[in-house]
N, C-alpha and C. Protein backbone atom coordinates (compact mmCIF):
# COMPACT_ATOMS: atom_id res chain seq x y z
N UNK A 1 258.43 53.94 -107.23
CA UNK A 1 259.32 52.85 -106.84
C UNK A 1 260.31 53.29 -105.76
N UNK A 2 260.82 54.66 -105.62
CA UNK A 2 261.86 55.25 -104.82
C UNK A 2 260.97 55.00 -103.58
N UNK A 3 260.04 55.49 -103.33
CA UNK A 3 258.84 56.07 -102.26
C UNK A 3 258.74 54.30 -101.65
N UNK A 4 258.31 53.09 -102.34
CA UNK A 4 258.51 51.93 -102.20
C UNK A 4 259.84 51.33 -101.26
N UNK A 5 260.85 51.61 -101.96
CA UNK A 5 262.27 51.10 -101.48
C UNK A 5 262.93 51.39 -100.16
N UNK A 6 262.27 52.86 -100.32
CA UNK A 6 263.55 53.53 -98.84
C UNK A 6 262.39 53.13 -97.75
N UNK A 7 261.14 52.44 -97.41
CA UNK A 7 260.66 51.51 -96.24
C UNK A 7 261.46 50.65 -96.00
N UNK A 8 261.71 49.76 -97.19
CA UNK A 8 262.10 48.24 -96.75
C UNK A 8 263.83 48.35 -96.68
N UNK A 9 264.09 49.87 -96.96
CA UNK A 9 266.19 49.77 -96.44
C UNK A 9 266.09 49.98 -94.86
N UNK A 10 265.28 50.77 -94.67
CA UNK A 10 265.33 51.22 -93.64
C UNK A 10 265.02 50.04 -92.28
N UNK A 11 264.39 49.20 -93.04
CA UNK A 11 263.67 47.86 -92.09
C UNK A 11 264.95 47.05 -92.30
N UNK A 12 266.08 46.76 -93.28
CA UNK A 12 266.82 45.96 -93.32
C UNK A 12 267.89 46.80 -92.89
N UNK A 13 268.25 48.11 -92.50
CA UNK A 13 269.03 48.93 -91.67
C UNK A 13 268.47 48.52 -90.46
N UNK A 14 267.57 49.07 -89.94
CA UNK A 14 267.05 47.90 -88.38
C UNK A 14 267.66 47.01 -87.99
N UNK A 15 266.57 46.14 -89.13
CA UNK A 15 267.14 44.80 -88.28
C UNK A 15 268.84 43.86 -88.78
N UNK A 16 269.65 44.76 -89.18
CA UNK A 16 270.82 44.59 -89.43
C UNK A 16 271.05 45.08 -88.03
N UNK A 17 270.80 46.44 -87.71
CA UNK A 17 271.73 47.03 -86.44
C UNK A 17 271.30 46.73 -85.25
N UNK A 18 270.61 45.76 -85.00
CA UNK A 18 269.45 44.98 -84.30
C UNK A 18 270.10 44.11 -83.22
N UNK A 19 270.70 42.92 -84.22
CA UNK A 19 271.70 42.23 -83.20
C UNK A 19 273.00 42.89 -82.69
N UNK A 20 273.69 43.54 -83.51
CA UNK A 20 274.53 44.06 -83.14
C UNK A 20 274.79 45.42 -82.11
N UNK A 21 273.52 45.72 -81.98
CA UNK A 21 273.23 46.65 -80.68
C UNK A 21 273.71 46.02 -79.63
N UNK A 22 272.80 44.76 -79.59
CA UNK A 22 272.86 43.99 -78.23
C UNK A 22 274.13 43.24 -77.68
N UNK A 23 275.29 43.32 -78.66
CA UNK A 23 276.53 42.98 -78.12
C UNK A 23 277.39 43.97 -78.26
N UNK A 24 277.05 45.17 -77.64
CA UNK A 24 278.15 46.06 -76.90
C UNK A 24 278.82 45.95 -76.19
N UNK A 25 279.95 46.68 -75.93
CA UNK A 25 280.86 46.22 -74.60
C UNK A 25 280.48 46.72 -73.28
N UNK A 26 280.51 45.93 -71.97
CA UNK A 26 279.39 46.63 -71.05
C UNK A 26 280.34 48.10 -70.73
N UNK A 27 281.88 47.99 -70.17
CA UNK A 27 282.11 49.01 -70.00
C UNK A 27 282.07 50.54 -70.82
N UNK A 28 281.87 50.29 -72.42
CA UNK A 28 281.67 51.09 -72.99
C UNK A 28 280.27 51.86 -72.87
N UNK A 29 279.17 50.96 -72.73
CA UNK A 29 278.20 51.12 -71.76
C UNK A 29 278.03 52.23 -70.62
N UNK A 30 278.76 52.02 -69.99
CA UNK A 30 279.25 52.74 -68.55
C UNK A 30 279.97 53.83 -68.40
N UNK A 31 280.51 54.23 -70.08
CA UNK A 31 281.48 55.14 -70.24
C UNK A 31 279.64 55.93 -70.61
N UNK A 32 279.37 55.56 -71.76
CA UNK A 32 278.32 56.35 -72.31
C UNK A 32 277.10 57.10 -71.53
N UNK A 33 277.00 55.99 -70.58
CA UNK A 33 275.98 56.54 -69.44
C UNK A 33 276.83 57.49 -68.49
N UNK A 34 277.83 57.38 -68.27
CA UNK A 34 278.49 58.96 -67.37
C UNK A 34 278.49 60.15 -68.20
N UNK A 35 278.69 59.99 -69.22
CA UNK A 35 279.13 60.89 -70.37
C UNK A 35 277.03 61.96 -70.30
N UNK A 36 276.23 60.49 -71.08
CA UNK A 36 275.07 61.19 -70.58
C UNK A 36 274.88 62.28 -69.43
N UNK A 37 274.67 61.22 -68.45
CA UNK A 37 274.73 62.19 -67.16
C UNK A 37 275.55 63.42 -66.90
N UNK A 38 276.66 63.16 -67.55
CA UNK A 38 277.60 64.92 -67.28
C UNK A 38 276.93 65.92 -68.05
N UNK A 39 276.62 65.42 -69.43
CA UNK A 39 275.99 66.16 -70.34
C UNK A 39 274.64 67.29 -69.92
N UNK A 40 273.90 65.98 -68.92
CA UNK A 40 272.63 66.58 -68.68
C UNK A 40 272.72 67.51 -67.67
N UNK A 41 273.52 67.52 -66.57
CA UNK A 41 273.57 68.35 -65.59
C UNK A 41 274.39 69.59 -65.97
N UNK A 42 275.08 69.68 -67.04
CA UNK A 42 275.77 71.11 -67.73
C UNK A 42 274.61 71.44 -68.28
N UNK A 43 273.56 70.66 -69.07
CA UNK A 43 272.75 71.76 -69.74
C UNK A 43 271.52 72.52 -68.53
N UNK A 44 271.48 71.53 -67.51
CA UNK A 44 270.68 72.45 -66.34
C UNK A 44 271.17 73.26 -65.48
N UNK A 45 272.47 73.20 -65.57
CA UNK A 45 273.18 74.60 -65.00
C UNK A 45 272.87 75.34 -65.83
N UNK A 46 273.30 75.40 -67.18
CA UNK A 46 273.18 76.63 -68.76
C UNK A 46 271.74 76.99 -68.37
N UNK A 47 270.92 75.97 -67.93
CA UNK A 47 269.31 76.75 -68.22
C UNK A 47 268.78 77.61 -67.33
N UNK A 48 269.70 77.10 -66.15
CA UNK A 48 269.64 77.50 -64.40
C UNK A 48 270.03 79.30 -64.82
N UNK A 49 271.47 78.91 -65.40
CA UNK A 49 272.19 80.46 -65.34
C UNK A 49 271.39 81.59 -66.22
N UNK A 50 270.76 80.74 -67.48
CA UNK A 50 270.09 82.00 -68.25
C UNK A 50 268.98 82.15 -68.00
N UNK A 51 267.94 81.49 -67.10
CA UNK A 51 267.14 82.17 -66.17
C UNK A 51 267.19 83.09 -65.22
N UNK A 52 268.46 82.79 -64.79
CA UNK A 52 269.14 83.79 -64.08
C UNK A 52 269.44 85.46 -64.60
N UNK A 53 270.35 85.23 -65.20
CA UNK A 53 270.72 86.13 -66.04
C UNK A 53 270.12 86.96 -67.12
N UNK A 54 268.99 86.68 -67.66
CA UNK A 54 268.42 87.08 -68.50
C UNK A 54 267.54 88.38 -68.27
N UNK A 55 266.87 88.28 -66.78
CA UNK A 55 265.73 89.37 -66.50
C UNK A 55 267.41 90.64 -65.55
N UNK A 56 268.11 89.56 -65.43
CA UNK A 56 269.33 91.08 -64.73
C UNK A 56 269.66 92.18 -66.20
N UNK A 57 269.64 91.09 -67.08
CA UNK A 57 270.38 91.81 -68.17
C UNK A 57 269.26 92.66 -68.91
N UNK A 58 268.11 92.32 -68.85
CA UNK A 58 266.76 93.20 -69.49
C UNK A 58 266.50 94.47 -68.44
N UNK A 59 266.70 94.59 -67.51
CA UNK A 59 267.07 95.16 -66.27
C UNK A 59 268.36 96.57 -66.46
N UNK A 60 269.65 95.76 -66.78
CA UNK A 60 270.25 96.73 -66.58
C UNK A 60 270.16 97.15 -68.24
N UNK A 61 269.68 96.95 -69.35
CA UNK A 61 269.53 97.61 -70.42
C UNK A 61 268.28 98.86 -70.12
N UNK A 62 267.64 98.49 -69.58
CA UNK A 62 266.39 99.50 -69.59
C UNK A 62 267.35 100.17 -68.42
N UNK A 63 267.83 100.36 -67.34
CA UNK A 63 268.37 101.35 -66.36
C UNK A 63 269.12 102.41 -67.44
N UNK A 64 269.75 101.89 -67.81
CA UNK A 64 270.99 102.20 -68.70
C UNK A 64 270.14 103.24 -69.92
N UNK A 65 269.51 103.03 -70.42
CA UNK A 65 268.64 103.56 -71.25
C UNK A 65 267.93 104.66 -70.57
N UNK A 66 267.41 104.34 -69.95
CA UNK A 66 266.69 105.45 -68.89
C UNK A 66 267.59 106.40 -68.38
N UNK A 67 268.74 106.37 -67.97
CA UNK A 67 269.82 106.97 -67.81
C UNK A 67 270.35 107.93 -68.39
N UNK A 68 270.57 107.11 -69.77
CA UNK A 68 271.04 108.19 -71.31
C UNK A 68 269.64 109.06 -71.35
N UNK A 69 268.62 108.59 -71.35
CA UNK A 69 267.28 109.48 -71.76
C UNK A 69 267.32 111.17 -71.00
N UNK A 70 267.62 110.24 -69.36
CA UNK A 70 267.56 111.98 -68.48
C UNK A 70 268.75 112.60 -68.48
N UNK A 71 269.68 111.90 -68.86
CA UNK A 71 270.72 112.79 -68.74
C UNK A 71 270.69 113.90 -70.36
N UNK A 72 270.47 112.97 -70.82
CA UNK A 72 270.17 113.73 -72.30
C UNK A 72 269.23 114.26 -72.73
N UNK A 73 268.14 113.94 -72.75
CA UNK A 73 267.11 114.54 -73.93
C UNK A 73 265.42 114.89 -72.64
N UNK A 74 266.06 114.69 -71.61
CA UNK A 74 264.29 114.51 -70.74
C UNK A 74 264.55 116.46 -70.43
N UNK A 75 265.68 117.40 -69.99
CA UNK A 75 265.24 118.63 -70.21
C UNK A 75 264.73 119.27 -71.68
N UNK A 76 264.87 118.86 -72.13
CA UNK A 76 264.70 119.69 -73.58
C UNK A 76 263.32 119.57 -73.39
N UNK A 77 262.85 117.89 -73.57
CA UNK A 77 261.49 117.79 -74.04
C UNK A 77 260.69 118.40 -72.61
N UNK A 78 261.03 118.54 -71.25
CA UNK A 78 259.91 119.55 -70.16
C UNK A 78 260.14 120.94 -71.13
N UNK A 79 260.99 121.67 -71.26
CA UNK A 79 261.05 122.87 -71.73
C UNK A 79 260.21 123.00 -73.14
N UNK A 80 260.07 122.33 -73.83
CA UNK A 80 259.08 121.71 -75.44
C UNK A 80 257.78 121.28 -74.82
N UNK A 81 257.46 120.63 -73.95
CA UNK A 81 256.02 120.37 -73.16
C UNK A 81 255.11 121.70 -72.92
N UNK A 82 255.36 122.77 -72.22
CA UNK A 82 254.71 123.77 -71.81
C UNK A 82 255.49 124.72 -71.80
N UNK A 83 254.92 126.03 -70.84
CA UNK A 83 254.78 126.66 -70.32
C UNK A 83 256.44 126.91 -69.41
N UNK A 84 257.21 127.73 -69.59
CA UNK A 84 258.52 127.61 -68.38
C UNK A 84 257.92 128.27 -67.44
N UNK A 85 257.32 129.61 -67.65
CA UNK A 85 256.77 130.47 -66.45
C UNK A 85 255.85 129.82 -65.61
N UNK A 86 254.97 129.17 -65.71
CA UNK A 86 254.04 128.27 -65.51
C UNK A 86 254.79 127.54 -64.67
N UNK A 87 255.42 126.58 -65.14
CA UNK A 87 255.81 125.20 -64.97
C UNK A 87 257.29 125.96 -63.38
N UNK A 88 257.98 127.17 -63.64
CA UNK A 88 258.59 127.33 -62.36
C UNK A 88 257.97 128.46 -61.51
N UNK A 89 256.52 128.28 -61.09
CA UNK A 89 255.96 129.05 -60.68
C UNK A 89 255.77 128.41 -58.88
N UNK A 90 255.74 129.39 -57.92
CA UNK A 90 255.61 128.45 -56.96
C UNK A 90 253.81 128.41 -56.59
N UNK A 91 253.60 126.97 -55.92
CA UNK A 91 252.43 126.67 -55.56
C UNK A 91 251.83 127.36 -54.54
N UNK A 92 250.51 127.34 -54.40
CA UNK A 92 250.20 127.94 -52.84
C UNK A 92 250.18 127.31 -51.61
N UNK A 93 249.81 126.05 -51.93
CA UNK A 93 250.45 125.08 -50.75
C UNK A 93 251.94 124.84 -50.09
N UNK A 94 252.55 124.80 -51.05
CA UNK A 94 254.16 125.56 -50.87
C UNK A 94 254.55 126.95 -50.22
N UNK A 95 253.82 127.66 -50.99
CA UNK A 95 254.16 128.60 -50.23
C UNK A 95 253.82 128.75 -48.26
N UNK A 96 252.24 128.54 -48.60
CA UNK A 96 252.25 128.45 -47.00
C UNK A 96 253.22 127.69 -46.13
N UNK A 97 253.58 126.49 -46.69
CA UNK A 97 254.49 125.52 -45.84
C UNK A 97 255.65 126.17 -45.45
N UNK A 98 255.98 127.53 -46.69
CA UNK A 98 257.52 127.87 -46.21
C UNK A 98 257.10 129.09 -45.40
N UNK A 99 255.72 129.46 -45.20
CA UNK A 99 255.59 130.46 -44.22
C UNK A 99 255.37 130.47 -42.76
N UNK A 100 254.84 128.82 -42.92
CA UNK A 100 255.07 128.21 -41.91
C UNK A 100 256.26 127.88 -41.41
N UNK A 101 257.06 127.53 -41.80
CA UNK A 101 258.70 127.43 -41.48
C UNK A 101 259.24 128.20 -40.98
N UNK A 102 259.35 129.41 -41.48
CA UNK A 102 259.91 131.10 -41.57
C UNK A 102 259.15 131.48 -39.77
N UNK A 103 258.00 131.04 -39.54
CA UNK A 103 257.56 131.45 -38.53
C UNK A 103 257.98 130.34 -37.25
N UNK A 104 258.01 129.09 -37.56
CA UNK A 104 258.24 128.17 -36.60
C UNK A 104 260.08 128.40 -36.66
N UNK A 105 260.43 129.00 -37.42
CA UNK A 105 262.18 129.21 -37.26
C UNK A 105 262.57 130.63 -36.42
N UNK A 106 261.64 131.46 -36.51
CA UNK A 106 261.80 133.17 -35.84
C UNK A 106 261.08 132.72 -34.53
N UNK A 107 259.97 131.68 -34.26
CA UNK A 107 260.04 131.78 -33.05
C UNK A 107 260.93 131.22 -31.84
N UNK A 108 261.94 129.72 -32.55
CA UNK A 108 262.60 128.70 -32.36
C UNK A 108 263.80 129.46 -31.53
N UNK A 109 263.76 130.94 -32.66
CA UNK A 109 265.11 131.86 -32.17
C UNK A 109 264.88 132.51 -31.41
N UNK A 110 264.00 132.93 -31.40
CA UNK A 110 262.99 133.97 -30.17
C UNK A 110 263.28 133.00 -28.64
N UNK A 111 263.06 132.02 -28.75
CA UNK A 111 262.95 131.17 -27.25
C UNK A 111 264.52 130.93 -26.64
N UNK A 112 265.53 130.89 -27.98
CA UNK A 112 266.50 130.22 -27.50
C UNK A 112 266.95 131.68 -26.84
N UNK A 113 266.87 132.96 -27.60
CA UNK A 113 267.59 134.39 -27.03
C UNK A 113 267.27 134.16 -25.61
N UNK A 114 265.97 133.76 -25.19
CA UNK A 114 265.01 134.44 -24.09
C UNK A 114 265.79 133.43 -22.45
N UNK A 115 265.88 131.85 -23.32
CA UNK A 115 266.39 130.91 -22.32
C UNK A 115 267.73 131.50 -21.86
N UNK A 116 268.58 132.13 -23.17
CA UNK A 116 270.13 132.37 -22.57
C UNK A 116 269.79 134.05 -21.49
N UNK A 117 268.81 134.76 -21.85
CA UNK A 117 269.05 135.64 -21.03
C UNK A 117 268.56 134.54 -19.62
N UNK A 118 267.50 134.17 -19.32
CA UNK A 118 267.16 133.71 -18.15
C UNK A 118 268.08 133.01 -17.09
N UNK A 119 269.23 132.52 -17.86
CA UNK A 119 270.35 131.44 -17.74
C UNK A 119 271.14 132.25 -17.20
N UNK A 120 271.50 133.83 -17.81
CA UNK A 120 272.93 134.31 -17.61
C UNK A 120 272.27 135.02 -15.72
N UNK A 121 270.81 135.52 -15.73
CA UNK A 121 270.53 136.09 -15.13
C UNK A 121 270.10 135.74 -13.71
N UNK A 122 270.02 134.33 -13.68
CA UNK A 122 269.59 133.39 -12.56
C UNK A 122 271.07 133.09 -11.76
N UNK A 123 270.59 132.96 -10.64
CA UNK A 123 271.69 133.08 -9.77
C UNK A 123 271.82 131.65 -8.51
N UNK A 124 271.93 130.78 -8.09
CA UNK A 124 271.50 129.32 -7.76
C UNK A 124 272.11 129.40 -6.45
N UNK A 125 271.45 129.47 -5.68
CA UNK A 125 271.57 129.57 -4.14
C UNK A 125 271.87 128.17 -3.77
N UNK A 126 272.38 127.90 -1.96
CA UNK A 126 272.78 126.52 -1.73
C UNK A 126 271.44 126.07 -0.95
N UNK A 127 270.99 124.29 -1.20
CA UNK A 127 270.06 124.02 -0.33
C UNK A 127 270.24 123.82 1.35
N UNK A 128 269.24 124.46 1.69
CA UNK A 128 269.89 124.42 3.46
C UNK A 128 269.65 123.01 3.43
N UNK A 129 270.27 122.92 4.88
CA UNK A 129 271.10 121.38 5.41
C UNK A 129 269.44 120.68 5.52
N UNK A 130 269.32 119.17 5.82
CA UNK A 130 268.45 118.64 6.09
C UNK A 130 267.96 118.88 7.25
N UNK A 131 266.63 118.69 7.95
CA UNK A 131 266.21 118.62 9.15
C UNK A 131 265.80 117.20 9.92
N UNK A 132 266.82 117.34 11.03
CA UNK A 132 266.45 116.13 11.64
C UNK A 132 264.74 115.97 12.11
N UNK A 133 264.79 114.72 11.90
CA UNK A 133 263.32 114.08 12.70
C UNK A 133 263.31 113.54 13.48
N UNK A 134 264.83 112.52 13.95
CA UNK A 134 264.92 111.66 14.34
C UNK A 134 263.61 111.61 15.90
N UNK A 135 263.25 112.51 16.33
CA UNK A 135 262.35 113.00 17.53
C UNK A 135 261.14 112.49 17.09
N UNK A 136 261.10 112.65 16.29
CA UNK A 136 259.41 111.99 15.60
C UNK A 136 259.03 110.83 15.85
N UNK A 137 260.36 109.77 15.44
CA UNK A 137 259.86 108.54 15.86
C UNK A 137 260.07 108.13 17.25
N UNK A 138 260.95 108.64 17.46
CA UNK A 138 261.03 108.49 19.42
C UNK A 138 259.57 109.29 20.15
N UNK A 139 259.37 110.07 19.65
CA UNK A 139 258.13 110.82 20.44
C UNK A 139 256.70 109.58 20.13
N UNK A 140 256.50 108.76 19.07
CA UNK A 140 255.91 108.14 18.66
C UNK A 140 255.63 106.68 19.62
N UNK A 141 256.93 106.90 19.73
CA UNK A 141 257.32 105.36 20.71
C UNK A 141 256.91 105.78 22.49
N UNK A 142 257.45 107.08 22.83
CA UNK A 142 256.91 107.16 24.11
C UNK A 142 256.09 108.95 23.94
N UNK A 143 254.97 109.14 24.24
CA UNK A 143 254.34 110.11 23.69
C UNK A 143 254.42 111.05 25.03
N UNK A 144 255.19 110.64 26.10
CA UNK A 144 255.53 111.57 27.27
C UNK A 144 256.63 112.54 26.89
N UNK A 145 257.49 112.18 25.99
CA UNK A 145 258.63 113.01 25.72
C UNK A 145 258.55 114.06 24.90
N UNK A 146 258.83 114.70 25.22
CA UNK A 146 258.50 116.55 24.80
C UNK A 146 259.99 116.03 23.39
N UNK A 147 259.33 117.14 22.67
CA UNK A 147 260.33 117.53 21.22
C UNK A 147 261.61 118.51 21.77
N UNK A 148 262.74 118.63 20.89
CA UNK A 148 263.90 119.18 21.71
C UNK A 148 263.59 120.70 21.44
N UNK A 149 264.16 121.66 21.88
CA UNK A 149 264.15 122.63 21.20
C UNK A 149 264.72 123.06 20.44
N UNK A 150 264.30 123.97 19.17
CA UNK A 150 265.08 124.04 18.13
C UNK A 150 266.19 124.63 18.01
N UNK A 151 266.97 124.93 19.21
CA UNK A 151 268.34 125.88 19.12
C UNK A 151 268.84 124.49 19.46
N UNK A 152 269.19 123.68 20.06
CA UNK A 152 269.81 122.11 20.37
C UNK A 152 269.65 122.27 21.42
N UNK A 153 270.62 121.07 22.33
CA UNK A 153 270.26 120.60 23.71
C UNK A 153 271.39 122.41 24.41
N UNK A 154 271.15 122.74 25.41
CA UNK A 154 271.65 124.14 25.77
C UNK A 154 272.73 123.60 27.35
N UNK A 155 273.60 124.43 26.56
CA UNK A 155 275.21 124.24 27.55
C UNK A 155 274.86 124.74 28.97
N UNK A 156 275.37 123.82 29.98
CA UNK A 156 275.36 124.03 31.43
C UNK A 156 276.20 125.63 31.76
N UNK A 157 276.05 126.33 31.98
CA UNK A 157 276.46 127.86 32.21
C UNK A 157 277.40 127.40 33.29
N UNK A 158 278.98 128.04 33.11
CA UNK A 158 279.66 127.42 33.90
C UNK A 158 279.83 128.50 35.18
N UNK A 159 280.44 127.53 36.27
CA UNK A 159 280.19 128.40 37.94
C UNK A 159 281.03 129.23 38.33
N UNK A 160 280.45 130.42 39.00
CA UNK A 160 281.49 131.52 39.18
C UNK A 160 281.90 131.57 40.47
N UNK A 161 282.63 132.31 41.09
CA UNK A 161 283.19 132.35 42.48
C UNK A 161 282.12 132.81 43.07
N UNK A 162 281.78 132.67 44.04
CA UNK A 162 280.61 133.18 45.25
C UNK A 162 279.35 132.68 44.87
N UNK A 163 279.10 131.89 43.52
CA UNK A 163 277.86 131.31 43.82
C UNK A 163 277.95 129.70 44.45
N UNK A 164 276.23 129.42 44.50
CA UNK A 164 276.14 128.18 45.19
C UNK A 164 276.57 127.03 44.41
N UNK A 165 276.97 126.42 46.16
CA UNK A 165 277.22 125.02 45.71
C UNK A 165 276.58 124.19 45.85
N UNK A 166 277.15 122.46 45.00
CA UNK A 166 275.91 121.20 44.92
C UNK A 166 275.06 121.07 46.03
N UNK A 167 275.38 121.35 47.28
CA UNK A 167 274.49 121.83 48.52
C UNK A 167 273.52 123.18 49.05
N UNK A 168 273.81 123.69 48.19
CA UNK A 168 272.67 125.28 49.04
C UNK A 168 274.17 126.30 49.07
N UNK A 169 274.97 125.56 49.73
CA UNK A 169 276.59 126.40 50.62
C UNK A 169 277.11 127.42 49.97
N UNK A 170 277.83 128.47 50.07
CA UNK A 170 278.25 129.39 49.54
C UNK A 170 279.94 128.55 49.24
N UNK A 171 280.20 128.68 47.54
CA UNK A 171 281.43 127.83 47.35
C UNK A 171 282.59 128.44 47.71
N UNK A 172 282.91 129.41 48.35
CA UNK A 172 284.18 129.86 49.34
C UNK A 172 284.03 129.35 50.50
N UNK A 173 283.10 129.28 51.19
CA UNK A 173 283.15 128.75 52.44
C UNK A 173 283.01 127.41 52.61
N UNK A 174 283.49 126.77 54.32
CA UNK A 174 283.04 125.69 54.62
C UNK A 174 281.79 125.45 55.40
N UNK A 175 281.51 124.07 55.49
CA UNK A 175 280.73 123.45 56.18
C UNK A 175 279.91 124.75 57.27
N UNK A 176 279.07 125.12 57.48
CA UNK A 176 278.38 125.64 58.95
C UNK A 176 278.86 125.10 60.33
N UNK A 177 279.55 125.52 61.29
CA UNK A 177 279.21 125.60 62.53
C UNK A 177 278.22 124.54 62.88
N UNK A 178 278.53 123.95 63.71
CA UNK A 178 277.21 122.91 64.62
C UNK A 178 276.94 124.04 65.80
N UNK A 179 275.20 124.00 66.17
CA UNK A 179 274.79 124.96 67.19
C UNK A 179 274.87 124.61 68.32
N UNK A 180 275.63 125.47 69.24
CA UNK A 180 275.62 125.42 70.61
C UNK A 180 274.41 125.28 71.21
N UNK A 181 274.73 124.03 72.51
CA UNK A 181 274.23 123.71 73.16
C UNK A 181 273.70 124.25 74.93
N UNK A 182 272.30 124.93 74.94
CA UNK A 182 272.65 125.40 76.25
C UNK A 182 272.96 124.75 77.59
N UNK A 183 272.32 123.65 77.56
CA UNK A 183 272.27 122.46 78.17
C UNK A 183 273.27 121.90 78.17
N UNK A 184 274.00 121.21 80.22
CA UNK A 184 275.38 120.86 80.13
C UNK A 184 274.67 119.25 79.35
N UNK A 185 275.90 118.14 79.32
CA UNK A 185 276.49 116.95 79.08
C UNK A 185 275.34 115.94 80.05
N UNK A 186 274.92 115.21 79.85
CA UNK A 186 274.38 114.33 81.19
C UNK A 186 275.87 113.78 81.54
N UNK A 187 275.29 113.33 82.82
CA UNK A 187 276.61 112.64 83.79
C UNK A 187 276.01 111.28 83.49
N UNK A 188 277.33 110.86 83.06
CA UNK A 188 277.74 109.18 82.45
C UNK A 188 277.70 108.72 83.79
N UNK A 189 277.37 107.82 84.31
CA UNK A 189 277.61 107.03 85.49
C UNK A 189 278.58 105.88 85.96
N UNK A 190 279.23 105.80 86.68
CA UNK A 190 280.93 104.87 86.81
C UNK A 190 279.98 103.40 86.41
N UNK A 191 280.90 102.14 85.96
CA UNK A 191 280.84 101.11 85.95
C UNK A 191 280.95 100.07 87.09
N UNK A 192 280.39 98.86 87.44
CA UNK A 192 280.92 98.69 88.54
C UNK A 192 282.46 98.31 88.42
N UNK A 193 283.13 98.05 89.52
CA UNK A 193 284.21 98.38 89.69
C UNK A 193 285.09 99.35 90.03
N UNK A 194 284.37 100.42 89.75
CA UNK A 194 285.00 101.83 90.09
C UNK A 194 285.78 102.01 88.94
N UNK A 195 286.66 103.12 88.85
CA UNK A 195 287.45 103.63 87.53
C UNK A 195 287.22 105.35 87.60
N UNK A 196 288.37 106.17 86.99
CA UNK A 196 288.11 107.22 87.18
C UNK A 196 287.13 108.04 85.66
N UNK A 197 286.57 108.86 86.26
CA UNK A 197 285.55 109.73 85.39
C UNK A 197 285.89 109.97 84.25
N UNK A 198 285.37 110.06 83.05
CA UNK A 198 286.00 110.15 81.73
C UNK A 198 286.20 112.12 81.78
N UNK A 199 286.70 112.24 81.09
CA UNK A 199 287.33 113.36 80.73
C UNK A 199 286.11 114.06 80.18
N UNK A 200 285.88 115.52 80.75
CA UNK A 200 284.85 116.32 80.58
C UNK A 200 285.46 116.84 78.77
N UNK A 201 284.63 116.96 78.32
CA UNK A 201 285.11 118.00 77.12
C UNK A 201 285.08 119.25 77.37
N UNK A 202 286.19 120.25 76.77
CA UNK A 202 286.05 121.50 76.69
C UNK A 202 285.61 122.32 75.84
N UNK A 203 285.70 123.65 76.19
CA UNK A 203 284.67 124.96 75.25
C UNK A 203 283.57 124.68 75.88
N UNK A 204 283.40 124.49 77.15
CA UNK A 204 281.90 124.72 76.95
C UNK A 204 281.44 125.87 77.52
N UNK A 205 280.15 126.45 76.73
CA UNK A 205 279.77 128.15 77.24
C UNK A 205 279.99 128.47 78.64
N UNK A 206 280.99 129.51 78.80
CA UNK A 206 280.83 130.18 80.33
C UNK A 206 282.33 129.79 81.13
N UNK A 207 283.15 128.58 80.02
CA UNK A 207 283.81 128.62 80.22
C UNK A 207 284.14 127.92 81.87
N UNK A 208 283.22 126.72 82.87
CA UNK A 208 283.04 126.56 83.74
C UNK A 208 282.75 125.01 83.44
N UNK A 209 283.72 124.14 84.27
CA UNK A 209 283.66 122.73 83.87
C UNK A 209 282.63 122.10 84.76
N UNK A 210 281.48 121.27 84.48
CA UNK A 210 280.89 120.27 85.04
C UNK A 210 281.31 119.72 86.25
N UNK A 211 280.31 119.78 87.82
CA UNK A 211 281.00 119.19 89.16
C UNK A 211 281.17 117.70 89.05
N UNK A 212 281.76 116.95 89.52
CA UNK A 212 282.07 115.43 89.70
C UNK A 212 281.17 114.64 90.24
N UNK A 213 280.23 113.31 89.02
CA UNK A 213 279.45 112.91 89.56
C UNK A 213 279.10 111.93 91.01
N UNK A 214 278.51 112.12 91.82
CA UNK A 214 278.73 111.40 93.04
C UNK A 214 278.67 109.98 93.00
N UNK A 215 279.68 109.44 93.48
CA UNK A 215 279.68 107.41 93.28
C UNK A 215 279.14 107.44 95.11
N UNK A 216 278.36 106.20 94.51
CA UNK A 216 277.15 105.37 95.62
C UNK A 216 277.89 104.98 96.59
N UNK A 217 277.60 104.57 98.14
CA UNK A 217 278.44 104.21 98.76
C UNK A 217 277.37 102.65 98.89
């Protein structure tokens, strides 16, 4: 009879709370639906954050653990594993590598001794001056022109007393003498009109003046 009853309370709980659902107050309504909504977006942050958080924190427990292990108990148990002599023995591949080292380090030193002697012992001379060409391309342009010579262009030697001058002449002296003539003057002949004879010139050889030319009658 119990098993019977609590169907039909539950149907007259229904439909008792049935109508009275449907006349709520709307703003209460409006309160309930924000309230929802705040609700739901806090629990998807909470789910957001412990997704988050959960693999950091499984994370730093195992670091942390691992931590305590080597700091604590990981020598004992190598030394309880084997062999110590064994286990700090060196390899042969090791070894060569450090014999290789040992040799690439003695020769490293070997080069640097050898550079500083070469350094202290070298002595650095100055580069001579450049050489002109400028002749090259001028000789190029006219192929008649001779190259200069290599001492430079050469100084005019300056003039001493008793040598020649811009003429042949000896530079103390003057001009030469004009050569005597053996032969007198021709005789100029009067004009008409008459007029007297021009004036004979003197010095002449022998010291004996020219006779007076005869006028025509």
């Amino acid at each position: 009879m119990a098993l019977c009853l609590v169907p039909k309370l539950m149907k007259q709980e229904s439909s008792e709370s049935g109508p009275t659902g449907q006349s709520l107050d709307p703003q209460l309504e409006r309160q309930v639906e924000t309230i929802r909504n705040l609700v739901e977006s806090y629990m998807r942050i909470v789910t957001k954050t412990t997704r988050d958080m959960v693999p950091k924190a499984i994370m730093m427990l195992i670091i942390n653990n691992t931590k305590d292990f080597i700091n604590g108990e990981l020598l004992a148990h190598l030394y309880a594993s084997g062999d110590q002599a064994s286990m700090m023995e060196e390899s042969a591949d090791e070894a060569q590598k450090r014999e290789e080292m040992l040799r690439m380090y003695h020769a490293c030193k070997e080069a640097l001794r050898i550079i500083g002697d070469v350094s202290m012992a070298t002595f650095s001379t100055p580069v001579p001056p450049p050489v002109k060409n400028d002749w090259l391309s001028s000789g190029l342009d006219n192929p008649r022109l001779s190259p200069p010579s290599p001492g430079g262009p050469r100084k005019a030697a300056p003039q001493q007393q008793g040598s020649l001058g811009s003429m042949g002449a000896p530079a103390g002296r003057g001009p030469p003498p004009a050569p005597a003539s053996a032969r007198p003057a021709p005789a100029i002949p009067n004009r008409p009109g008459g007029g007297a004879a021009p004036p004979l010139p003197g010095g002449r050889p022998g010291g004996q003046a020219l006779p007076a030319p005869l006028i025509p009658s």
